[in-house]
Protein backbone atom coordinates (compact mmCIF):
# COMPACT_ATOMS: atom_id res chain seq x y z
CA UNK A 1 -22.16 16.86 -24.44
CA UNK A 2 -21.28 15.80 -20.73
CA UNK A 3 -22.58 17.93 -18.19
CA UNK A 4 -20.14 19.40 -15.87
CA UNK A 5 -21.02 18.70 -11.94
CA UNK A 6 -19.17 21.56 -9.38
CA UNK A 7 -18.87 20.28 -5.81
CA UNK A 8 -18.43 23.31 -3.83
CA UNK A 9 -17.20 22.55 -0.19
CA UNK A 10 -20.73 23.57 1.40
CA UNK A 11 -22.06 20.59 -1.18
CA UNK A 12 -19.36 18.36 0.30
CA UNK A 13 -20.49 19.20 3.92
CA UNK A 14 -23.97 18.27 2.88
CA UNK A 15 -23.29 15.06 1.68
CA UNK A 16 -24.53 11.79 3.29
CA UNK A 17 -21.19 10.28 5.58
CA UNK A 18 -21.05 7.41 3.44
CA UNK A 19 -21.33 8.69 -0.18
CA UNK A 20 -18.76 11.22 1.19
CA UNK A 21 -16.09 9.31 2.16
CA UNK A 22 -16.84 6.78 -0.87
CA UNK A 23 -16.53 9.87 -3.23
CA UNK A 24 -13.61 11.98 -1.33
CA UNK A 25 -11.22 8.31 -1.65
CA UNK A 26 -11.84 7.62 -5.40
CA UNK A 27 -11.21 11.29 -6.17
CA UNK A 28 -7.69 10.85 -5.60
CA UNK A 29 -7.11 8.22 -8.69
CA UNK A 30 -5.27 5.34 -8.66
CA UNK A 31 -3.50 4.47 -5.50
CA UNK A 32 -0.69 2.11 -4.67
CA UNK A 33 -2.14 -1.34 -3.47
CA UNK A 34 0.44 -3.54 -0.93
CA UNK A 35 -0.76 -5.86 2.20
CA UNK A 36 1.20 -5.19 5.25
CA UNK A 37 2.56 -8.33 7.33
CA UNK A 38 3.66 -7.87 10.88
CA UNK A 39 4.12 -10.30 14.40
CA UNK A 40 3.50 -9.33 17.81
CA UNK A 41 6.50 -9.50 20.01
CA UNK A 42 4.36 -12.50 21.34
CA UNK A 43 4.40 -14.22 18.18
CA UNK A 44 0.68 -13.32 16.91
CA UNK A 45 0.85 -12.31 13.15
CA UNK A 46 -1.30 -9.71 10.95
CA UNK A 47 -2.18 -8.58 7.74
CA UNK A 48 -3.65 -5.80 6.45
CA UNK A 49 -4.44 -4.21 2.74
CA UNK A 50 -3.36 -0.60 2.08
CA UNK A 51 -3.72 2.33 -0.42
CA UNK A 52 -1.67 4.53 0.93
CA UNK A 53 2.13 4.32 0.42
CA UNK A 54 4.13 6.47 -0.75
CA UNK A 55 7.57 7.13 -1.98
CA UNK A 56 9.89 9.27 0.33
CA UNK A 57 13.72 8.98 -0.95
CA UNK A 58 15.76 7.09 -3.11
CA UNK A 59 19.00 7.51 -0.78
CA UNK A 60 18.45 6.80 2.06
CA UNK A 61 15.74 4.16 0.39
CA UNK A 62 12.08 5.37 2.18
CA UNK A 63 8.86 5.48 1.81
CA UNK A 64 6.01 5.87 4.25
CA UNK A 65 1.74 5.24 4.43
CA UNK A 66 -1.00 6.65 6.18
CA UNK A 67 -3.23 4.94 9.19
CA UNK A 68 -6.07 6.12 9.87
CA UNK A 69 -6.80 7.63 13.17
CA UNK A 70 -6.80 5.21 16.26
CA UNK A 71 -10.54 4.86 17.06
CA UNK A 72 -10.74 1.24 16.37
CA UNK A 73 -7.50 -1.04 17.67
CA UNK A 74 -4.63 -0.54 15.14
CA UNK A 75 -3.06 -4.09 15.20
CA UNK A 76 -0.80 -3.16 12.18
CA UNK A 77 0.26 -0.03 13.68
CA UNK A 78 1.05 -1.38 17.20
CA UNK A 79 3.09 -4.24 16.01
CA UNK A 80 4.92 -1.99 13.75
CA UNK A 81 6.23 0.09 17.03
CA UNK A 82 6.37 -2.61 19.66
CA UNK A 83 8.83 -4.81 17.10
CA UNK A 84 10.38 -1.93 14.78
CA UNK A 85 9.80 -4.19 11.52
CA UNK A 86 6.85 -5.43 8.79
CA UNK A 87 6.70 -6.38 5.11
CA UNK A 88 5.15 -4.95 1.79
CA UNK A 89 3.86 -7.10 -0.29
CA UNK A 90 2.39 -6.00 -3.56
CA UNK A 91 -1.51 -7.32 -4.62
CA UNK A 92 -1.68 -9.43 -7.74
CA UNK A 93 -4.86 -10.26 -9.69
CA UNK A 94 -4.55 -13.67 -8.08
CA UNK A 95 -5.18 -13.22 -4.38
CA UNK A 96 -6.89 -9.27 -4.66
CA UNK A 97 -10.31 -10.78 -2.92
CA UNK A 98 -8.72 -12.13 -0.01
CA UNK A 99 -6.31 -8.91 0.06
CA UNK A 100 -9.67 -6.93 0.29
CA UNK A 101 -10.87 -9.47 2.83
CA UNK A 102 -8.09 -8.51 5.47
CA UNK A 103 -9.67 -5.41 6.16
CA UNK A 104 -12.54 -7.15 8.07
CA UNK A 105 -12.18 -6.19 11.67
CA UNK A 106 -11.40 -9.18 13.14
CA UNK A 107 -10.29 -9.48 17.15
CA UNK A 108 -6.36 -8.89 17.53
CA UNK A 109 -6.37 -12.99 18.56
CA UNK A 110 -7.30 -14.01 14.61
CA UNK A 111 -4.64 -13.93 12.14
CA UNK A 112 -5.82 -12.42 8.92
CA UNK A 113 -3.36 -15.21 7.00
CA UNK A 114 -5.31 -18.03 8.56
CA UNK A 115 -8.35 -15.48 8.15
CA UNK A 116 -7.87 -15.23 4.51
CA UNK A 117 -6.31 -18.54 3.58
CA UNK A 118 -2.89 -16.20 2.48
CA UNK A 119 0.27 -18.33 3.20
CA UNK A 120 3.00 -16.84 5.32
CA UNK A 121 6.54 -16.93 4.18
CA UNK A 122 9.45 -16.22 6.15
CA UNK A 123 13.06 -14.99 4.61
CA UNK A 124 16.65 -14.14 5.61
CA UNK A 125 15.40 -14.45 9.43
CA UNK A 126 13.05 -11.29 8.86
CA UNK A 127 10.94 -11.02 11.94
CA UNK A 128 7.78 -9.78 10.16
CA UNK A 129 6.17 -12.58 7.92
CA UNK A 130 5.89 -12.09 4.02
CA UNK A 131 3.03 -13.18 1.54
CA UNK A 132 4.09 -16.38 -0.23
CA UNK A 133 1.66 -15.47 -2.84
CA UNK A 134 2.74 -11.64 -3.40
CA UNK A 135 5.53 -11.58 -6.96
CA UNK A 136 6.88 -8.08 -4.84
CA UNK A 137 8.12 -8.45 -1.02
CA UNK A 138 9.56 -6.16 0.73
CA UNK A 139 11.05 -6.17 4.60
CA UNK A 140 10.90 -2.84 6.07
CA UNK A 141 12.83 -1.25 9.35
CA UNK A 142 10.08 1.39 10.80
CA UNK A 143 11.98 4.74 11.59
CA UNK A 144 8.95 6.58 13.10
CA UNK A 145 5.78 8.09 12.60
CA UNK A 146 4.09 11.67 12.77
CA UNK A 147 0.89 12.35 13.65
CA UNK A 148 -1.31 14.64 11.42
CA UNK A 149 -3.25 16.70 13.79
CA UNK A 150 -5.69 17.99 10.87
CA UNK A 151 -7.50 15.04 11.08
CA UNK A 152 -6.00 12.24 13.87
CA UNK A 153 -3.67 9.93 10.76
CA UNK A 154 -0.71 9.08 11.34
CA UNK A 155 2.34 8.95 8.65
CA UNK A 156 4.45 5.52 9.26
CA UNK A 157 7.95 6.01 8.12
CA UNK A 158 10.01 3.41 7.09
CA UNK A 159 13.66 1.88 5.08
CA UNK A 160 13.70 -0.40 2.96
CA UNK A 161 15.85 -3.73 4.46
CA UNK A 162 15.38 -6.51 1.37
CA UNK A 163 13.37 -6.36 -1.96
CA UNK A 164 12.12 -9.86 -3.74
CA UNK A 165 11.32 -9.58 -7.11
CA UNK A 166 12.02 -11.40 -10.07
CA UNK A 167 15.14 -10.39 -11.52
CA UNK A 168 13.44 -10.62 -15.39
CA UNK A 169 11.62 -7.64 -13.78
CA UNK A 170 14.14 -5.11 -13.78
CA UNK A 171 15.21 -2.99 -16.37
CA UNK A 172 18.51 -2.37 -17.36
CA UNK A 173 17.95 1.02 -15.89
CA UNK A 174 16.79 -0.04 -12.76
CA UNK A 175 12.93 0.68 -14.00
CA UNK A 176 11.17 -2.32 -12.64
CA UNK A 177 8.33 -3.31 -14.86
CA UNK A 178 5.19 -3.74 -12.38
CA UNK A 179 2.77 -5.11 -14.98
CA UNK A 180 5.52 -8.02 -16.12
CA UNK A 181 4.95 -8.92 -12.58
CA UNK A 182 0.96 -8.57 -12.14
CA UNK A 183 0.97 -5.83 -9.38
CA UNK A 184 -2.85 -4.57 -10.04
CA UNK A 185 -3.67 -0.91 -8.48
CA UNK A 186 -7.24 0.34 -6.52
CA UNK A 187 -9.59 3.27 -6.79
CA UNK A 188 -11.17 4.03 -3.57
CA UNK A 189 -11.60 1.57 -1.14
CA UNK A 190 -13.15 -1.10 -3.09
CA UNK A 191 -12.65 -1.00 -6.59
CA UNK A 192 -9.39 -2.56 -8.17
CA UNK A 193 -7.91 -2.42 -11.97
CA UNK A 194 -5.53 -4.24 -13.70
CA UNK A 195 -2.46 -1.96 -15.19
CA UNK A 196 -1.27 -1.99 -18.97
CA UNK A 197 1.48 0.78 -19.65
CA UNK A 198 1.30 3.30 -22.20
CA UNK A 199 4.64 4.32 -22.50
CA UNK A 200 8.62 5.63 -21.04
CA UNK A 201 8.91 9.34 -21.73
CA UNK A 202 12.82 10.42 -21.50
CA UNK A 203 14.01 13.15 -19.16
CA UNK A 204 11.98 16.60 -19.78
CA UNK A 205 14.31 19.24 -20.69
CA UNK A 206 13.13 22.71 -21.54
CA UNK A 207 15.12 22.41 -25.25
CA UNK A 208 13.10 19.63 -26.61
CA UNK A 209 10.19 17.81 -26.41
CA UNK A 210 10.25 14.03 -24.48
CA UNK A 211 10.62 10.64 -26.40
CA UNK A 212 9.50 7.43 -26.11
CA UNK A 213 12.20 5.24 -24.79
């Protein structure tokens, strides 16, 4: 039998910096994985992987992510607010090292496309550049942020302006089928996994039990 491990938050405090943070991030489970294209109002472009977005509304269409507090230069995050727009693009099995690769610190003067050999794409005169090589694009219009005292993030809020997908991805219910189209997910900050679905459950109702549909 396994032996159960409890992490009391005096056992957390003791832990080495590293092995903390490494353990606190994969504790959360599987995270949404997207690289985040945006241009300088003086034409300099960047790229940077992500974990954290999340879904906000489905009307209005939102979502937000998290950046991490400002004590190295934010390049993402400054573009975002200087020009107002930037692009999701959704990590495939195909180009996850060089998605993993973007989050090298490299000088605001070095785009992480050239960087990373990723190709940009431009579409429907979106300012922000898109991943040629990304199956999911999305062009965003920022709406604000809010800072998390707690611990110095900051919560980027955003609409959705255009989605690129292919249309053999979407389900006659709108459900679009993220493993047709090779989106992979991550685990901390390092490890990434492939997805394979188990199964549709129909709306839970308290009179009977959810089916497969």
């Amino acid at each position: 039998m396994c032996t159960v491990k409890t992490i009391q938050l005096s056992d957390l405090s003791a832990m080495e910096q590293r092995f903390r943070a490494t353990f606190i991030n994969s504790l959360g489970g599987f995270k949404s994985l997207a690289l985040i294209g945006t241009k300088s109002k003086s034409g300099q472009t960047n790229l940077a992987v992500f974990n954290s977005l999340f879904h906000l509304g489905a009307n209005p269409a939102m979502f937000g992510f998290i950046v991490r507090p400002d004590s190295v230069d934010r390049h993402t995050l400054t573009n975002i607010r200087e020009t107002g727009f930037f692009t999701v693009n959704h990590v495939n099995e195909s180009i996850y090292k060089k998605a993993h690769q973007t989050s090298a610190r490299y000088p605001e003067s070095v785009s992480e496309f050239d960087a990373t050999q990723l190709t940009e794409l431009y579409e429907n005169n979106f300012h922000a550049p898109f991943v040629a090589e990304s199956n999911v694009r999305i062009a965003a219009k920022f709406t604000g942020d809010v800072p998390i005292e707690e611990n110095g993030t900051i919560m980027v809020i955003a609409k959705y302006n255009s989605i690129s997908l292919p249309e053999t991805s979407i389900g006659h219910d709108g459900f679009v089928d993220l493993n047709a189209v090779g989106t992979i997910t991550c685990a901390g900050l390092d490890a990434y996994y492939r997805t394979e679905p188990i199964g549709r459950l129909s709306y839970a109702k308290p009179d009977r039990l959810p089916e497969n549909i």
